[in-house]
N, C-alpha and C. Protein backbone atom coordinates (compact mmCIF):
# COMPACT_ATOMS: atom_id res chain seq x y z
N UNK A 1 0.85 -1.18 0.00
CA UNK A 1 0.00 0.00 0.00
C UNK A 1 0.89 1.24 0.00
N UNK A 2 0.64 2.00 -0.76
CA UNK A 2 1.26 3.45 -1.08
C UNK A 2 0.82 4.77 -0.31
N UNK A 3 1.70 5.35 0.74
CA UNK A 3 1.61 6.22 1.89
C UNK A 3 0.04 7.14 0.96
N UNK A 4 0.17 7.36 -0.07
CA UNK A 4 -0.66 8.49 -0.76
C UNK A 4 -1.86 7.82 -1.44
N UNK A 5 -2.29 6.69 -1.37
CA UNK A 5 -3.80 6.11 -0.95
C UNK A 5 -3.81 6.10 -0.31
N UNK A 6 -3.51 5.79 0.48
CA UNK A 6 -4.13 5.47 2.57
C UNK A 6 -4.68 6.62 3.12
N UNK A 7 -3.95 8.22 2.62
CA UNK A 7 -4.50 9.22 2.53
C UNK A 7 -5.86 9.04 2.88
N UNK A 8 -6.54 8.69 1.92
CA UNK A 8 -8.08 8.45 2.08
C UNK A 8 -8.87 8.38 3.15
N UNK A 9 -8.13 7.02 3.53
CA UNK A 9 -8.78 6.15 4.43
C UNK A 9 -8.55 6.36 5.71
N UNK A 10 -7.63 7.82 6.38
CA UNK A 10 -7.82 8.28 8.05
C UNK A 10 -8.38 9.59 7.91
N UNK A 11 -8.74 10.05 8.52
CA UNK A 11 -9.13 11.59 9.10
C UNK A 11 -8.29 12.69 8.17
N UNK A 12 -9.02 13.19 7.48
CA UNK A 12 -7.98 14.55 6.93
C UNK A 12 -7.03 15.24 7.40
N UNK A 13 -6.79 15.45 9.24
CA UNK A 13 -5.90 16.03 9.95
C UNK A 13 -4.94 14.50 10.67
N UNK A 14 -4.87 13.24 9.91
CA UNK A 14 -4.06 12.10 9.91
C UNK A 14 -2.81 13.02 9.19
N UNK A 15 -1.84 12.43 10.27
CA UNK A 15 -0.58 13.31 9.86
C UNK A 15 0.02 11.64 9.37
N UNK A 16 1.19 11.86 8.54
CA UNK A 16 1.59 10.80 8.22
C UNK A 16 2.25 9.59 9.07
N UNK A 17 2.94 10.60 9.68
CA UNK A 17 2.88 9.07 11.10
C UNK A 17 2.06 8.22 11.30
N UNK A 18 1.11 8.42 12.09
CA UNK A 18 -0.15 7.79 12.21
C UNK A 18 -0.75 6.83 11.06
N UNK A 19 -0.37 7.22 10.44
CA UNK A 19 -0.61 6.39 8.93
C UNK A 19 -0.07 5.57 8.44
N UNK A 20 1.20 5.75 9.28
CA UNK A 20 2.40 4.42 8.75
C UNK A 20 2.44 4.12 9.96
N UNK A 21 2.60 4.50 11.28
CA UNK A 21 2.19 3.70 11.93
C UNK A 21 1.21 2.58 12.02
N UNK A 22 -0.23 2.93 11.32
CA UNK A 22 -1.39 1.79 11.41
C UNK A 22 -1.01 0.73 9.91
N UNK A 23 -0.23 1.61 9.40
CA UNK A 23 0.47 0.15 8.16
C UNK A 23 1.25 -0.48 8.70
N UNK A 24 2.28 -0.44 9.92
CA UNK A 24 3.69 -1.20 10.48
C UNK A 24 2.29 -2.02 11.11
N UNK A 25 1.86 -1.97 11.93
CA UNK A 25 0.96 -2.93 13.10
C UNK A 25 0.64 -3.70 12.48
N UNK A 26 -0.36 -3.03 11.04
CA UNK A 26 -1.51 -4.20 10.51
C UNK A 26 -1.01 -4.36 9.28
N UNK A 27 0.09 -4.79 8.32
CA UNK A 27 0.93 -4.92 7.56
C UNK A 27 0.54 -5.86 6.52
N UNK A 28 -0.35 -7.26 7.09
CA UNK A 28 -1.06 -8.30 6.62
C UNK A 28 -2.81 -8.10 5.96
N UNK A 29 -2.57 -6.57 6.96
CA UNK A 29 -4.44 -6.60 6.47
C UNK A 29 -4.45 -5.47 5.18
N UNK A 30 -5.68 -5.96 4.30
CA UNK A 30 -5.77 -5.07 3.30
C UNK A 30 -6.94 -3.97 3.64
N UNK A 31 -7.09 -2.91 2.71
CA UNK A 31 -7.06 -1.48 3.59
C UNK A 31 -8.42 -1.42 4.13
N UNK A 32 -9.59 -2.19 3.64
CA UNK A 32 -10.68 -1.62 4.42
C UNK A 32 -10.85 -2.58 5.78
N UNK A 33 -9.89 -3.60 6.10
CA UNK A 33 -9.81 -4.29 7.04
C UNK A 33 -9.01 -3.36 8.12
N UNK A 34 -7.90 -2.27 8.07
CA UNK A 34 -7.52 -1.49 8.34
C UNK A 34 -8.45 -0.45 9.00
N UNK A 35 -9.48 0.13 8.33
CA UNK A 35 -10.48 1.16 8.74
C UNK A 35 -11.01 0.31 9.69
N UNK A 36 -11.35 -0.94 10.05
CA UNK A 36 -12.28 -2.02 10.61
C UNK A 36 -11.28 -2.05 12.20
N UNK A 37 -9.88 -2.21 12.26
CA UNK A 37 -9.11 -2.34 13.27
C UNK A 37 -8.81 -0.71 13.92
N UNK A 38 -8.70 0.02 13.04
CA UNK A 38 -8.52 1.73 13.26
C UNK A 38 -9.52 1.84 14.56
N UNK A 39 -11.03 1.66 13.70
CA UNK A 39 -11.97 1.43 14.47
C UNK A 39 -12.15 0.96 15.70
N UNK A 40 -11.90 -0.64 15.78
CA UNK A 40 -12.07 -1.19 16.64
C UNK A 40 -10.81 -0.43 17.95
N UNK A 41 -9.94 0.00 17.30
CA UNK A 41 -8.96 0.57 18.59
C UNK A 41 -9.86 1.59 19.32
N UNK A 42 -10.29 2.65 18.80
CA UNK A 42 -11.64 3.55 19.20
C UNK A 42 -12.59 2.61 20.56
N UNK A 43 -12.69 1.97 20.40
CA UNK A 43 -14.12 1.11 21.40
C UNK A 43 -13.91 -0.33 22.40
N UNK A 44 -12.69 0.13 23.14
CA UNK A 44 -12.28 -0.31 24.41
C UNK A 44 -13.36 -1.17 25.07
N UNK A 45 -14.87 -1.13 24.61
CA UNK A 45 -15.82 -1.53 25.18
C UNK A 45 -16.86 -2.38 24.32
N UNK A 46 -16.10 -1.71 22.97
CA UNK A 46 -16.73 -3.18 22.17
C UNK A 46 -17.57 -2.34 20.86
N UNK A 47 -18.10 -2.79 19.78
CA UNK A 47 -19.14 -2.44 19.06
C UNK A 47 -19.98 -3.27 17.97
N UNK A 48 -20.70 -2.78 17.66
CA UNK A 48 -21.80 -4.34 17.16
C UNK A 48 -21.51 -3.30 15.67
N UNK A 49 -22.04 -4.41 14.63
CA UNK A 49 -21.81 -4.32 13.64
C UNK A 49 -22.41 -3.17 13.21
N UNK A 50 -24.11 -2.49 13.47
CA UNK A 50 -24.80 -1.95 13.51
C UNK A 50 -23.91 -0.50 13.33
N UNK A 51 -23.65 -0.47 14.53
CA UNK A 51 -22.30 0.80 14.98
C UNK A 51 -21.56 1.44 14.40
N UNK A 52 -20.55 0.26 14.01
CA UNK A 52 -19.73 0.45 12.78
C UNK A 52 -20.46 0.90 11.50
N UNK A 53 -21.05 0.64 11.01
CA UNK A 53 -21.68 0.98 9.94
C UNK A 53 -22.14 2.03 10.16
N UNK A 54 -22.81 2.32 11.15
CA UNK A 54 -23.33 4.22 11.41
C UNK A 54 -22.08 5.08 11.22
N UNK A 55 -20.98 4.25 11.65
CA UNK A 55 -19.25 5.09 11.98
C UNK A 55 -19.19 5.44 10.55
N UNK A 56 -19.14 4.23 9.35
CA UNK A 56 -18.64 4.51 8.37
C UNK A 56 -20.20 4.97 7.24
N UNK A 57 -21.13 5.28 7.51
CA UNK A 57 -22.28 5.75 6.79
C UNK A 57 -22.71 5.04 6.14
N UNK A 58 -22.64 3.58 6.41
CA UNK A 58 -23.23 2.48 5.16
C UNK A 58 -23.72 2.16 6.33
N UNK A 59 -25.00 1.26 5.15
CA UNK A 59 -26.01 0.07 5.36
C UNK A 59 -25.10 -0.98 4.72
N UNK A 60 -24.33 -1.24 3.75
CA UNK A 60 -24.10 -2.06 3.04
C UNK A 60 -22.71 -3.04 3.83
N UNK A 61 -23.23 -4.46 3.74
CA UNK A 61 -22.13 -5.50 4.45
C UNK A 61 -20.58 -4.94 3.85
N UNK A 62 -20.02 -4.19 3.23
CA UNK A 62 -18.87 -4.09 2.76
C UNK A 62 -18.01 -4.05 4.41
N UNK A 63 -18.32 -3.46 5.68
CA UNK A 63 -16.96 -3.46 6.84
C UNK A 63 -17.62 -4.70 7.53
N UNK A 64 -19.05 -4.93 7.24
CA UNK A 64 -19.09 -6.47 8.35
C UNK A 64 -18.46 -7.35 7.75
N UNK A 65 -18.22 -7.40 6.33
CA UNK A 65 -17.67 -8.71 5.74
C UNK A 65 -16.30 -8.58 6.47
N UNK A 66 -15.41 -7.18 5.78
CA UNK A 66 -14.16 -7.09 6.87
C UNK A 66 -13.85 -7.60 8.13
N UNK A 67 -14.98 -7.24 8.84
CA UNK A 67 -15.29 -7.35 10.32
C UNK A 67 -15.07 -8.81 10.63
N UNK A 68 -15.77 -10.13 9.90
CA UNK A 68 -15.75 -11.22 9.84
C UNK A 68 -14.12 -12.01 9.18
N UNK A 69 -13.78 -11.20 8.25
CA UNK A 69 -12.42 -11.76 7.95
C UNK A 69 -11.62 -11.56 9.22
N UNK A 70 -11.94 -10.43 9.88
CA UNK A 70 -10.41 -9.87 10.84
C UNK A 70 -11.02 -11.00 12.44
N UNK A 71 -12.56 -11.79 12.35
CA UNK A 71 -12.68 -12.55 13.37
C UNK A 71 -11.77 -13.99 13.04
N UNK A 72 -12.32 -14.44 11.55
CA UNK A 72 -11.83 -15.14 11.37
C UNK A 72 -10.12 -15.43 11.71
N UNK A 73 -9.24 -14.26 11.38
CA UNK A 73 -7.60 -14.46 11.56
C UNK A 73 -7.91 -14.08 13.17
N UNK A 74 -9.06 -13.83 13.95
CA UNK A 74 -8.65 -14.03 15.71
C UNK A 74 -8.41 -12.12 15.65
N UNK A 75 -8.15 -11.05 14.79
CA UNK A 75 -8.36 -9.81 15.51
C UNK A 75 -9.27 -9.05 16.34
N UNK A 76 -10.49 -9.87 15.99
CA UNK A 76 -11.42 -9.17 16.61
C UNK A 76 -12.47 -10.68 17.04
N UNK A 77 -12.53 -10.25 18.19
CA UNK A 77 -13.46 -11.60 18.90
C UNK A 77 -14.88 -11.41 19.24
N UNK A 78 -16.07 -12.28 19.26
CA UNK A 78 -16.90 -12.14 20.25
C UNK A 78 -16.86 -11.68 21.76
N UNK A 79 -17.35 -10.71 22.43
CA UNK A 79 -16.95 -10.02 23.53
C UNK A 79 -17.94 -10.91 24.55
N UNK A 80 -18.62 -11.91 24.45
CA UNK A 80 -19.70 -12.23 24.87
C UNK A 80 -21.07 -11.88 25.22
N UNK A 81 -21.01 -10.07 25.00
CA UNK A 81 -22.58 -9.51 25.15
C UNK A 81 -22.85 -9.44 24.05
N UNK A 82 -24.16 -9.13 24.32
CA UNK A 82 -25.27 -8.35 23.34
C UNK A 82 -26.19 -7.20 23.52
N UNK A 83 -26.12 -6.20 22.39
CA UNK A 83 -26.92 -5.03 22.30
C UNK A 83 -27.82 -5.09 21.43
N UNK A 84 -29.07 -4.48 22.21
CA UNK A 84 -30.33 -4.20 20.81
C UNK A 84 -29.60 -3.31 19.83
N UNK A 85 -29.97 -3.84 18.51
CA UNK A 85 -29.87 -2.86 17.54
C UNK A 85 -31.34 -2.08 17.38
N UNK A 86 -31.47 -1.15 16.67
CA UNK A 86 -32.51 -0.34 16.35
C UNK A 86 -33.42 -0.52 16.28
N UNK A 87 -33.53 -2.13 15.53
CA UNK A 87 -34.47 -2.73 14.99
C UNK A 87 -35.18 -4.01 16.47
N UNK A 88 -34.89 -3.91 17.51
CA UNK A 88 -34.63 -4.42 18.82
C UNK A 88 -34.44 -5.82 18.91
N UNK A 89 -33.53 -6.18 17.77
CA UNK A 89 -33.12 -7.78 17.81
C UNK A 89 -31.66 -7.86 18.69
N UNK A 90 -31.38 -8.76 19.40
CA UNK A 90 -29.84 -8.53 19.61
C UNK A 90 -28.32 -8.72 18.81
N UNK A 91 -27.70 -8.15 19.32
CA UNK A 91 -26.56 -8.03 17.99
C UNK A 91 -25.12 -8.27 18.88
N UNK A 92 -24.47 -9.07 18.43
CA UNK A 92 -22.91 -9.37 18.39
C UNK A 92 -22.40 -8.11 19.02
N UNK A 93 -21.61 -7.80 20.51
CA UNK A 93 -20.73 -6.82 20.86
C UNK A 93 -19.15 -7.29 20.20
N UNK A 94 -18.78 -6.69 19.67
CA UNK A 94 -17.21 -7.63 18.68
C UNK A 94 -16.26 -6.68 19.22
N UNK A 95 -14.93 -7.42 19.60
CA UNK A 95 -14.51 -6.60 20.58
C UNK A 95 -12.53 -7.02 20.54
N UNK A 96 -11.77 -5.67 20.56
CA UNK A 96 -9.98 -6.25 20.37
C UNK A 96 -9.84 -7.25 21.44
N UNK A 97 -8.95 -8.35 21.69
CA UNK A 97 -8.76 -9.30 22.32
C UNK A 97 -7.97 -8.36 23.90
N UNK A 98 -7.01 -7.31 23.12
CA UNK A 98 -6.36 -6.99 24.29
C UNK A 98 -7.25 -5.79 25.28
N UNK A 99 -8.36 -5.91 24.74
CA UNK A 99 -9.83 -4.94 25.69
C UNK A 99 -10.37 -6.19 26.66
N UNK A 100 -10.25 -7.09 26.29
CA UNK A 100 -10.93 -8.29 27.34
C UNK A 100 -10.09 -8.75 28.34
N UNK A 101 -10.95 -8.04 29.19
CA UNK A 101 -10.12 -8.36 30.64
C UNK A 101 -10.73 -8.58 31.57
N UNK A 102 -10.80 -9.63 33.07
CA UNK A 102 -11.73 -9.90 34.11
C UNK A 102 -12.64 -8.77 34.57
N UNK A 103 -11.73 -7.49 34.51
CA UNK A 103 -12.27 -6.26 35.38
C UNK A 103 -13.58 -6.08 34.84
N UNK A 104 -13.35 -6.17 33.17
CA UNK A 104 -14.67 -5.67 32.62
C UNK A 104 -16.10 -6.42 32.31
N UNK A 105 -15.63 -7.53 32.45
CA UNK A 105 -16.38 -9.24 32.41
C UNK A 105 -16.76 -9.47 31.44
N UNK A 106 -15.87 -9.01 30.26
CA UNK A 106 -15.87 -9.95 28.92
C UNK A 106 -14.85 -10.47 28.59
N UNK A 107 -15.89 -12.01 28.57
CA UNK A 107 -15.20 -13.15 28.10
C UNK A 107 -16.03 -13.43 26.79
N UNK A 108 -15.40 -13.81 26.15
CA UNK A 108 -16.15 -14.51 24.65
C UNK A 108 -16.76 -15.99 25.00
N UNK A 109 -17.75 -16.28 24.89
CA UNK A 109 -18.62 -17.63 24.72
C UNK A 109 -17.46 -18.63 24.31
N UNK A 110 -16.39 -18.29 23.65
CA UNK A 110 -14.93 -19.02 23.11
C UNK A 110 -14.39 -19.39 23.80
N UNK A 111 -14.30 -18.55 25.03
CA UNK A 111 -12.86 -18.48 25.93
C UNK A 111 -13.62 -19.15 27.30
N UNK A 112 -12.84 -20.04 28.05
CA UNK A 112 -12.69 -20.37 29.38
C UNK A 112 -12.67 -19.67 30.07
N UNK A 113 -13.32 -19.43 31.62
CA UNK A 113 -13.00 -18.56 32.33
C UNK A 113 -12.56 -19.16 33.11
N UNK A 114 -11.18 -19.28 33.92
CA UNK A 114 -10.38 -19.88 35.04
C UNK A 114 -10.56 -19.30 36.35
């Protein structure tokens, strides 16, 4: 990925650091999987798919599909809750692995609790 696409894809006042910084971390992921982890650093507490999509102004599966690739490689886990979405069904809290911690009492339905 070329410093001058990525442009795009942070905040207009993204200084270039920050920008190559989130390319050194996530180096493996391609770029809208990137906006999906950017994200997820934002929400220490978790966010349902619903969310994200309000974040990025779509209805359309284009960041849940992301969302699902970056579960699949283990970046982003089931947090074990659930929130009503709008529509008042419950919805997946999806959440960084290194946000899950006893204090906060998410564990993923995945994980053992010892």
């Amino acid at each position: 990925m070329e410093l001058d696409n990525l442009k795009t894809m942070f905040r207009r006042d993204a200084m270039d650091t920050s920008i190559q910084a989130a390319i050194s971390v996530y180096p493996e992921l391609r770029e809208l999987q990137i906006h999906v982890m950017l994200y997820a650093e934002t929400k220490p507490k978790g966010f349902t798919d619903e969310q994200m999509n309000q974040h990025f102004n779509t209805h359309r599966s284009t960041f849940r599909a992301r969302r699902a690739e970056l579960m699949h490689k283990g970046f982003i886990v089931d947090s074990g809750r659930r929130e009503k979405m709008t529509n008042g069904r419950n919805a997946t809290v999806w959440i960084l692995p290194k946000f899950i911690t006893p204090m906060h009492g998410l564990f993923p339905s995945s994980m053992e609790q010892s």
